[in-house]
C-alpha atoms as a PDB file:
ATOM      1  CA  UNK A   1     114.138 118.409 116.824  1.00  0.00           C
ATOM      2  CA  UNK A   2     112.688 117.209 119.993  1.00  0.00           C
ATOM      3  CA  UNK A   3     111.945 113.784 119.661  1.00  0.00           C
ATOM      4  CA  UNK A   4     108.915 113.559 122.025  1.00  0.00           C
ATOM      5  CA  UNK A   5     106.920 115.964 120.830  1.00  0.00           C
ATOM      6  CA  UNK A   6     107.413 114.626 117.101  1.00  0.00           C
ATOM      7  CA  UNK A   7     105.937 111.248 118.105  1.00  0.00           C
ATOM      8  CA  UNK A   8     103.226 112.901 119.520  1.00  0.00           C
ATOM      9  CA  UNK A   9     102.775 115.199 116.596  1.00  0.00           C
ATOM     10  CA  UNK A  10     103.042 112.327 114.372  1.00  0.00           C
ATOM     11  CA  UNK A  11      99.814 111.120 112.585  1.00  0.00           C
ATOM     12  CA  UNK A  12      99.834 107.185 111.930  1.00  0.00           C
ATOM     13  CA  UNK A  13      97.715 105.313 109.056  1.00  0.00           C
ATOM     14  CA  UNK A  14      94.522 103.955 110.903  1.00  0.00           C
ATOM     15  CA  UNK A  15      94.569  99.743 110.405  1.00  0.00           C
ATOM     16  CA  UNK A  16      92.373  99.413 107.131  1.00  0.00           C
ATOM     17  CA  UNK A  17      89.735  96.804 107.299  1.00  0.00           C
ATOM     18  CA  UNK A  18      89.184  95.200 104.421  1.00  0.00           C
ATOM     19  CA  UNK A  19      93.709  94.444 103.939  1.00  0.00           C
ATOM     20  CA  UNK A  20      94.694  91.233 103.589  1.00  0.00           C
ATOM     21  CA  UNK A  21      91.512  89.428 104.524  1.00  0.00           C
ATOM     22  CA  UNK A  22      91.676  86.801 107.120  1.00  0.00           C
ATOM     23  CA  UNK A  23      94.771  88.283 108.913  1.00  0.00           C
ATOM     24  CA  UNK A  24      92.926  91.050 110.470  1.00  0.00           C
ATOM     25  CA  UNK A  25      93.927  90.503 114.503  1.00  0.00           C
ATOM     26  CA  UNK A  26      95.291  87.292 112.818  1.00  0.00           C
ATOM     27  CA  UNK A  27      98.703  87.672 114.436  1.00  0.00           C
ATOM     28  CA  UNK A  28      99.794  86.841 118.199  1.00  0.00           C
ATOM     29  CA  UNK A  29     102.834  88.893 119.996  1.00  0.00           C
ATOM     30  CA  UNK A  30     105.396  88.088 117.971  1.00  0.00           C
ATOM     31  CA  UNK A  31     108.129  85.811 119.754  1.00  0.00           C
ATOM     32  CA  UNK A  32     111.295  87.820 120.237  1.00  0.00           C
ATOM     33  CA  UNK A  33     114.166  85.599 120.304  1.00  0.00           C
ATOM     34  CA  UNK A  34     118.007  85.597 121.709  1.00  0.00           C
ATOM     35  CA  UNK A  35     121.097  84.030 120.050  1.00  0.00           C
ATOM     36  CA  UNK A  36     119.805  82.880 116.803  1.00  0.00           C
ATOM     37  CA  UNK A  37     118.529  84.379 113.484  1.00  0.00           C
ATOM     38  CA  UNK A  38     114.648  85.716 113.535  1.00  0.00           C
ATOM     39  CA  UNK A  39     112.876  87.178 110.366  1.00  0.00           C
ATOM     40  CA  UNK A  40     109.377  88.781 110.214  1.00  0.00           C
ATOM     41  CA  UNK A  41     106.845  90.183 108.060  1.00  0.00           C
ATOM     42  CA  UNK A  42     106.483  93.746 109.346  1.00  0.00           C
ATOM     43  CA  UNK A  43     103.426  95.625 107.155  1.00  0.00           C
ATOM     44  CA  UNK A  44     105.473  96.103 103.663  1.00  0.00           C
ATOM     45  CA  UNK A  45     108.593  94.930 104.846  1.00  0.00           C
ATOM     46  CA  UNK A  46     110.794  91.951 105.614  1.00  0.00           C
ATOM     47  CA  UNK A  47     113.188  92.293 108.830  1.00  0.00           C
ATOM     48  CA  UNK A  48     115.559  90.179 109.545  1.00  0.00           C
ATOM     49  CA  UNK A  49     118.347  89.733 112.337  1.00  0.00           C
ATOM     50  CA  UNK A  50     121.412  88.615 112.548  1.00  0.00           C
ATOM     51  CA  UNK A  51     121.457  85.626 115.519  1.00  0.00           C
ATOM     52  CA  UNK A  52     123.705  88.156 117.646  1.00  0.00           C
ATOM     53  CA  UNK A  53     120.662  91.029 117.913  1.00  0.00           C
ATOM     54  CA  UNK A  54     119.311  91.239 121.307  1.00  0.00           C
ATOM     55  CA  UNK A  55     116.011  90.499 121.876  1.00  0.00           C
ATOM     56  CA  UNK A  56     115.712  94.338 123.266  1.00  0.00           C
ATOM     57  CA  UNK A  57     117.155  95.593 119.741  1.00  0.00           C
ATOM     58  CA  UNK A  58     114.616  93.235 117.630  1.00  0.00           C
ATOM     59  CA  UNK A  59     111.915  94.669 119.079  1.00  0.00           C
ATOM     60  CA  UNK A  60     113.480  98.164 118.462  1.00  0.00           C
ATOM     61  CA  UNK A  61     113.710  97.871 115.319  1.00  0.00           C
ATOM     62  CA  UNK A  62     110.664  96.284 114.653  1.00  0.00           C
ATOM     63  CA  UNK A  63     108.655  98.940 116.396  1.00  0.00           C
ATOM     64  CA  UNK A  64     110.226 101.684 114.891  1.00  0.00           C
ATOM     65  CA  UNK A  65     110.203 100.968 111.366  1.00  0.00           C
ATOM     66  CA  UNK A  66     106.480 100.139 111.954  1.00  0.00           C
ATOM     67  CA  UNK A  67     105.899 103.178 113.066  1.00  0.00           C
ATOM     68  CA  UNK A  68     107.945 105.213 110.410  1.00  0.00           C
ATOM     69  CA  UNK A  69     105.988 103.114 107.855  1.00  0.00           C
ATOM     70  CA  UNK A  70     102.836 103.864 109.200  1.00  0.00           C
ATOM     71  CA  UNK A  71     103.473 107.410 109.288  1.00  0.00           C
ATOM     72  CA  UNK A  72     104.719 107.296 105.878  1.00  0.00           C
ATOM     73  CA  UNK A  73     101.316 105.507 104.401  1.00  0.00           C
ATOM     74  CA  UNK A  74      99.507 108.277 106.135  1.00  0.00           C
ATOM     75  CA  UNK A  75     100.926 110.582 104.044  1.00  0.00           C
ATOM     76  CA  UNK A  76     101.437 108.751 100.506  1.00  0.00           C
ATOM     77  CA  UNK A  77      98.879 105.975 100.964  1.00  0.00           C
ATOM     78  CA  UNK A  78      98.150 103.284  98.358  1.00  0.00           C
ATOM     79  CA  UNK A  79     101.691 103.614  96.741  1.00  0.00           C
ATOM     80  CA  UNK A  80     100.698 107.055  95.493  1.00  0.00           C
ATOM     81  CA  UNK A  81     104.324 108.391  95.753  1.00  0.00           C
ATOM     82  CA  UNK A  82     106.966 105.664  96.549  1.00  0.00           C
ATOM     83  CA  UNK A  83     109.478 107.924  96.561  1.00  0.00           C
ATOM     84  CA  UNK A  84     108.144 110.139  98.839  1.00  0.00           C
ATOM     85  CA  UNK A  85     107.409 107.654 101.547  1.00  0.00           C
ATOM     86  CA  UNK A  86     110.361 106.396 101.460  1.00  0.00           C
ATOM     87  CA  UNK A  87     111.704 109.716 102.067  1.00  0.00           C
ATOM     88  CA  UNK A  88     109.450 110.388 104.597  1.00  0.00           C
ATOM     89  CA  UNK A  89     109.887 106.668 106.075  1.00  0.00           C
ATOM     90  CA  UNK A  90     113.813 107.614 106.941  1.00  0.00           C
ATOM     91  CA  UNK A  91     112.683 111.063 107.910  1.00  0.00           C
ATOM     92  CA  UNK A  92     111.010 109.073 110.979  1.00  0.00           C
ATOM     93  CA  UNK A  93     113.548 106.887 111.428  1.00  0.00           C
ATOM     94  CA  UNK A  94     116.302 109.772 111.731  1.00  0.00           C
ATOM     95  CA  UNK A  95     113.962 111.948 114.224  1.00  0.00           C
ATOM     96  CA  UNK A  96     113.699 108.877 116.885  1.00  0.00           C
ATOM     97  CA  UNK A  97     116.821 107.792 117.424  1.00  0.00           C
ATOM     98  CA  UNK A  98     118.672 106.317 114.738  1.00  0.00           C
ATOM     99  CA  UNK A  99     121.770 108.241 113.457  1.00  0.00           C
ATOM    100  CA  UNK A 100     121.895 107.911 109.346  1.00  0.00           C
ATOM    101  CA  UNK A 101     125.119 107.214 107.571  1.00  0.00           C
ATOM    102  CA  UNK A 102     123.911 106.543 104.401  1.00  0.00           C
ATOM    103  CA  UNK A 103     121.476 107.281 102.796  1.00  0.00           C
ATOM    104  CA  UNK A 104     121.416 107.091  98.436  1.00  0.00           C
ATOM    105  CA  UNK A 105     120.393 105.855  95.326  1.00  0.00           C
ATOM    106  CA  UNK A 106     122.002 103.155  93.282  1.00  0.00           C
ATOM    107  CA  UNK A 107     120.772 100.643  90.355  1.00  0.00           C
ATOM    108  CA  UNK A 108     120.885  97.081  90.259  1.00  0.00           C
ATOM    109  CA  UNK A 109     122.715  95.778  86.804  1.00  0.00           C
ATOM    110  CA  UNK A 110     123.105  92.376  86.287  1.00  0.00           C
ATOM    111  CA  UNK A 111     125.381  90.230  83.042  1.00  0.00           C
ATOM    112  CA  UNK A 112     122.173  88.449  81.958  1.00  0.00           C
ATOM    113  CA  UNK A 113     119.482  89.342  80.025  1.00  0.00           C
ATOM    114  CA  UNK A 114     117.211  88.277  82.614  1.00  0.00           C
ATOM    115  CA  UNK A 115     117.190  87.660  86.424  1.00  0.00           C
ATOM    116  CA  UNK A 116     115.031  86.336  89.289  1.00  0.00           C
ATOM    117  CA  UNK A 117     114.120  89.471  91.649  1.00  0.00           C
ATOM    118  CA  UNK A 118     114.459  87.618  94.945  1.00  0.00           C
ATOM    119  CA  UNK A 119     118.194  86.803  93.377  1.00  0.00           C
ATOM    120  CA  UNK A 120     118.882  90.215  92.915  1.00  0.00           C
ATOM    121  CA  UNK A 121     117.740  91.212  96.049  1.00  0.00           C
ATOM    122  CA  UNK A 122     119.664  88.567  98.306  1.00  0.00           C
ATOM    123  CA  UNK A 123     122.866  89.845  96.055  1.00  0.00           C
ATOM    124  CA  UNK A 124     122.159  93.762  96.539  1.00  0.00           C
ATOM    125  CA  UNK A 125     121.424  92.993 100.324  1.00  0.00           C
ATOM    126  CA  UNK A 126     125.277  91.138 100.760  1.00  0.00           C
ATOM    127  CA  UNK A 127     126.781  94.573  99.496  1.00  0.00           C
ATOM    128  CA  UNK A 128     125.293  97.188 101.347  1.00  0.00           C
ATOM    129  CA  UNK A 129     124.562  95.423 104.920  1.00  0.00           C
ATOM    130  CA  UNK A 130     128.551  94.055 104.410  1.00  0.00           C
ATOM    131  CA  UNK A 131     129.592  90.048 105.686  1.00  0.00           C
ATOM    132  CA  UNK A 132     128.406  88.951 102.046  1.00  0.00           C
ATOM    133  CA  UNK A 133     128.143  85.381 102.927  1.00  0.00           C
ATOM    134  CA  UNK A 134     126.741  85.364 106.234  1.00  0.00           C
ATOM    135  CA  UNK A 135     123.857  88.158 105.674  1.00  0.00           C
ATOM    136  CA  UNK A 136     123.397  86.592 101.887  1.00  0.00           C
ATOM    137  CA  UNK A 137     122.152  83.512 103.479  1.00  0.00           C
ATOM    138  CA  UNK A 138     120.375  84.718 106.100  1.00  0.00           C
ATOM    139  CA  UNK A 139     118.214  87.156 103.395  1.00  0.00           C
ATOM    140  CA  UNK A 140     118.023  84.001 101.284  1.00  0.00           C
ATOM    141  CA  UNK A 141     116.638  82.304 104.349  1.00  0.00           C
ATOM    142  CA  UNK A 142     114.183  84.739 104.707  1.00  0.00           C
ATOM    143  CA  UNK A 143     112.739  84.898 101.136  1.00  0.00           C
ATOM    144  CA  UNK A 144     112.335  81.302 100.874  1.00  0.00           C
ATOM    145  CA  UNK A 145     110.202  81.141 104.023  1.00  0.00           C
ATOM    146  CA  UNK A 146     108.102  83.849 102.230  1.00  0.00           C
ATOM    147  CA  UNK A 147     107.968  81.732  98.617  1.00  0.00           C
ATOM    148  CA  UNK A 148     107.142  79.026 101.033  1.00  0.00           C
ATOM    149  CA  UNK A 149     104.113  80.344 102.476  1.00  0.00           C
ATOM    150  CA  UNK A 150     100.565  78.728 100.997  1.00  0.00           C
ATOM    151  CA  UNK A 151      98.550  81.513  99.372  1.00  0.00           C
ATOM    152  CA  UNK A 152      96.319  81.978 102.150  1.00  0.00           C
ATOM    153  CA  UNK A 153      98.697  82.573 104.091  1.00  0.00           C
ATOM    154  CA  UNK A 154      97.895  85.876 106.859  1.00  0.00           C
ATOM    155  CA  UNK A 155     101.707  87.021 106.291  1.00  0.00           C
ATOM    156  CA  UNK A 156     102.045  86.828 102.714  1.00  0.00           C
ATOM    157  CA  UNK A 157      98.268  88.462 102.131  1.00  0.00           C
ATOM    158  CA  UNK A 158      99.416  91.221 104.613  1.00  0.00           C
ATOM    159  CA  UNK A 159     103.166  91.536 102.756  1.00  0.00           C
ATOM    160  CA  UNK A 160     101.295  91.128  99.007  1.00  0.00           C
ATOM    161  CA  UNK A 161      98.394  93.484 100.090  1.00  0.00           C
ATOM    162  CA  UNK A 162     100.937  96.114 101.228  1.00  0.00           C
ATOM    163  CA  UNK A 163     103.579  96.272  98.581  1.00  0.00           C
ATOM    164  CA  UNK A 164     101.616  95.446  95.621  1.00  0.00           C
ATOM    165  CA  UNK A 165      99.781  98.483  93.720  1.00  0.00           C
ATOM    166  CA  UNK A 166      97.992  99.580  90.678  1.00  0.00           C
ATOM    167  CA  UNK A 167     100.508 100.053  88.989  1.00  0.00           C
ATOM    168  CA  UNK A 168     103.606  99.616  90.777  1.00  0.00           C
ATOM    169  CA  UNK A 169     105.193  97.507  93.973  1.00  0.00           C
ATOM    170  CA  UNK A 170     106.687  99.093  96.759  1.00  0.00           C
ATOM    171  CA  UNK A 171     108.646  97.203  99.706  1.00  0.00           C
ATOM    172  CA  UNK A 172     111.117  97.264 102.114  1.00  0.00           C
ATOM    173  CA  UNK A 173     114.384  94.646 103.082  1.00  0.00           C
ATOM    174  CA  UNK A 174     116.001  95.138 106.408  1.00  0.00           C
ATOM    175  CA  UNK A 175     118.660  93.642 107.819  1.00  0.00           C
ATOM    176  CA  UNK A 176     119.729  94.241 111.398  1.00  0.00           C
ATOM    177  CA  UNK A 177     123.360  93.522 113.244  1.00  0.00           C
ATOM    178  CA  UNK A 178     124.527  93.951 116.333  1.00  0.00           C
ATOM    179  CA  UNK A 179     128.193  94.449 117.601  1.00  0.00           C
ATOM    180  CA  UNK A 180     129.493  96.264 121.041  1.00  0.00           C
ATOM    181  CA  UNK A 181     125.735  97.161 121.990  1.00  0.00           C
ATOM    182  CA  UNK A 182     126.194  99.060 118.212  1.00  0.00           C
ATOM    183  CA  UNK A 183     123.064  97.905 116.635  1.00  0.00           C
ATOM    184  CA  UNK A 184     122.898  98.496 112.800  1.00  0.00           C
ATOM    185  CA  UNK A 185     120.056  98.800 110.692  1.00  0.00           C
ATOM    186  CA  UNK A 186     120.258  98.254 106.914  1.00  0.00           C
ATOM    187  CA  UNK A 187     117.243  98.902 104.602  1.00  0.00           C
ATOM    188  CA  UNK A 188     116.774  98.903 100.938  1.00  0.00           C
ATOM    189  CA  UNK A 189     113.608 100.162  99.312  1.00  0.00           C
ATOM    190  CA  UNK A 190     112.620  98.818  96.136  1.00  0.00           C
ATOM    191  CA  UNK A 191     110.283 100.154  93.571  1.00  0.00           C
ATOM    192  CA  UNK A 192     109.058  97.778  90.731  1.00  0.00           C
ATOM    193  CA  UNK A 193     106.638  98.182  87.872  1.00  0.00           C
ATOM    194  CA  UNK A 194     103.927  95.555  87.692  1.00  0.00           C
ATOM    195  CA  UNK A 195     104.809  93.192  85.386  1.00  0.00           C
ATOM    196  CA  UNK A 196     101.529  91.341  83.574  1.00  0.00           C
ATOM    197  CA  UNK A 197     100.962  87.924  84.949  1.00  0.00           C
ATOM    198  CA  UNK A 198     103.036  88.559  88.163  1.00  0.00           C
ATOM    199  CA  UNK A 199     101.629  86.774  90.850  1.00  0.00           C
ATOM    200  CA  UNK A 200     103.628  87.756  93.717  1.00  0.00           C
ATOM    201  CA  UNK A 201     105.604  90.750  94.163  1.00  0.00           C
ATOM    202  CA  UNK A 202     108.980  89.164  94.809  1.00  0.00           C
ATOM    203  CA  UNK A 203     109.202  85.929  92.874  1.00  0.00           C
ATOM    204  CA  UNK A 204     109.457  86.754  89.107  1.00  0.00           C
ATOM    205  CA  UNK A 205     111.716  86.760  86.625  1.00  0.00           C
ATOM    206  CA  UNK A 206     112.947  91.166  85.181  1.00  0.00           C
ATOM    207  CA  UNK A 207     114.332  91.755  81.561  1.00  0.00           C
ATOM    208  CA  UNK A 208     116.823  94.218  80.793  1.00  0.00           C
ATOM    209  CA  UNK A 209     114.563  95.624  78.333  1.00  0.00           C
ATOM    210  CA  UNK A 210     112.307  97.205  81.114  1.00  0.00           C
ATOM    211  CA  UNK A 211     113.936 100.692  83.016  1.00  0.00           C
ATOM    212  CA  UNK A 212     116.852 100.377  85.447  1.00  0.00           C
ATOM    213  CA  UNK A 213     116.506  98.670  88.679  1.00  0.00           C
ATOM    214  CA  UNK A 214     116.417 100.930  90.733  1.00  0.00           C
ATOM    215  CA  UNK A 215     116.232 100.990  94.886  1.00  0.00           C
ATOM    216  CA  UNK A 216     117.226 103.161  97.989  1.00  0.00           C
ATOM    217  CA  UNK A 217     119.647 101.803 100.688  1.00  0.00           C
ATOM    218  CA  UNK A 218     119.164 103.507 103.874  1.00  0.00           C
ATOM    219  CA  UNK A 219     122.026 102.733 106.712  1.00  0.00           C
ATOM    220  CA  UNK A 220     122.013 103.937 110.613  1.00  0.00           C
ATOM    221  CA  UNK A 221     123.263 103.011 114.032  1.00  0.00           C
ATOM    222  CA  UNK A 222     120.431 102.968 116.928  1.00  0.00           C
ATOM    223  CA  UNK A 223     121.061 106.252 119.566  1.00  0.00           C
ATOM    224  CA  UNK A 224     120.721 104.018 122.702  1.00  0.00           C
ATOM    225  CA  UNK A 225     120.014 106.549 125.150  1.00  0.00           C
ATOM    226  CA  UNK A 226     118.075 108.958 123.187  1.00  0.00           C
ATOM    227  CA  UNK A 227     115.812 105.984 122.038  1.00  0.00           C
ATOM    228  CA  UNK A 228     115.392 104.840 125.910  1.00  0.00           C
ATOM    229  CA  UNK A 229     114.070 108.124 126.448  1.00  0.00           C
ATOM    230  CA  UNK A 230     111.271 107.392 123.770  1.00  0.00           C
ATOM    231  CA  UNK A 231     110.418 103.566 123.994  1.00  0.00           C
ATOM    232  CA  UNK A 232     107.383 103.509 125.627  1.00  0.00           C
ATOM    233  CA  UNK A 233     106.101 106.720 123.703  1.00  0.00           C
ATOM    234  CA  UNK A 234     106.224 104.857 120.400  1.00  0.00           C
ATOM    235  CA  UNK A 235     104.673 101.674 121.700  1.00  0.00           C
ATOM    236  CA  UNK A 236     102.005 104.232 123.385  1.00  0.00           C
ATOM    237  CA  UNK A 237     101.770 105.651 119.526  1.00  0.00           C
ATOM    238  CA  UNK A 238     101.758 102.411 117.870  1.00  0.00           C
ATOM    239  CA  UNK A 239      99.197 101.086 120.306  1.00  0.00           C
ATOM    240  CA  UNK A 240      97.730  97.607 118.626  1.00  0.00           C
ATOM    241  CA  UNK A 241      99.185  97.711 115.463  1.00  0.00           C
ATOM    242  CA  UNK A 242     102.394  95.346 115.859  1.00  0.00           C
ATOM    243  CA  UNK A 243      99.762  92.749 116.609  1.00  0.00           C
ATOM    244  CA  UNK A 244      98.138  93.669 113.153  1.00  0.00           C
ATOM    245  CA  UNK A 245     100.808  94.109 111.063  1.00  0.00           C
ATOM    246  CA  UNK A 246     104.297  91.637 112.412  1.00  0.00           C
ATOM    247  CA  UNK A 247     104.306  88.352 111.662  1.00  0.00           C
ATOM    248  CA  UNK A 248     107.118  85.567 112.812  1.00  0.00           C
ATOM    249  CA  UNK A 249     108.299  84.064 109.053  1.00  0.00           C
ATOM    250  CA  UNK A 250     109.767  80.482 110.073  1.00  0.00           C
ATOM    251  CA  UNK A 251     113.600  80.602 108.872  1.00  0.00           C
END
């Protein structure tokens, strides 16, 4: 597949109005940092990077998963079909640049009869993006500056407004390392049935008695050279949207 003429093939969702009021053009460039961790709101996900990502890599990553989700909401908007824009979210991914090596289904089981969903996230994200203790905290990190935010808060209205549908929420976690140049990108998308009284998607408490928890871990290395070729296309493609839709979380 030729990468260049699949970005410009590719048809984006257009930036809805009426989203997360009050954080429409609310965001400035985000601030790319070197040599320490950095998390960010980025439309329905949460990204976050391990304090040895270079600056060139976080914004990588961040672009490209914008894009990929962006072009996934085009086709299954409004959480029509979770699965399918998910599948269509690493379709994207795989076509500009980053090579998958894993890419499957698993289910979250925990000993107690009920658990805290942030909790279970922070523990599935230690497995799959490996260094347990290091990348649990640093996911931990990153959900608490989320539960942190006041309600009226542009990032959480643009995360909440995202992920949260009729019936169902729908969200990403990312986690991205860096070793050698390698850089690593780790997502897992998770799929929840409203629960009644929820306020926010992330911070309740899930019973045993509902279905399976189930989510989608997604794992690739960045083509360096491939992607080079490609940069500036998808920034051309994404045009004002990273303004819109990434936002800095303070970790």
């Amino acid at each position: 597949m030729d990468p260049i003429k699949f970005i410009k093939d590719l048809e984006l969702a257009p930036v809805p109005v009426t989203t997360a009021p009050g954080t429409r053009g609310g965001f400035q460039s985000a601030e790319i940092k070197s040599g320490e961790e950095q998390a960010f709101v980025n439309d329905r996900s949460l990204s976050s990077f391990a304090a040895n990502v270079s600056p060139k890599a976080r914004q990588d990553v961040l672009d490209t998963t914008l894009l990929a989700s962006m072009a996934a909401e085009k086709k299954y908007p409004n959480n029509s079909n979770p699965q399918k824009w998910y599948e269509f979210y690493t379709h994207v991914l795989s076509s500009i640049g980053w090579v998958k090596e894993q890419d499957e289904n698993k289910t979250y089981t925990s000993g107690e009869a009920e658990f805290d969903i942030d909790q279970a996230v922070i523990e599935i994200m230690a497995s799959v993006a490996g260094g347990p203790v290091v990348q649990a905290a640093l996911i931990r990190k990153t959900l608490e500056s989320l539960r942190g935010l006041a309600d009226d808060d542009g990032k959480i209205r643009l995360f909440e407004a995202r992920a949260k549908g009729i019936d169902t929420s729908h969200f990403q976690i990312g986690m991205t390392t860096e070793e050698n140049e390698a850089v690593s990108l780790h997502v897992s998308n998770f799929v929840f049935e409203n629960i009644q009284g929820s306020h926010r998607v992330l911070f309740f408490r899930w019973g045993q008695d509902r279905a399976a928890l189930n989510y989608q871990f997604f794992k690739a290395t960045l083509h360096q050279s491939q992607y080079a070729d490609i940069r500036f296309l998808v920034k051309q493609k994404l045009g004002n949207r990273p303004a819109e839709f990434i936002g800095e979380l303070d970790i």
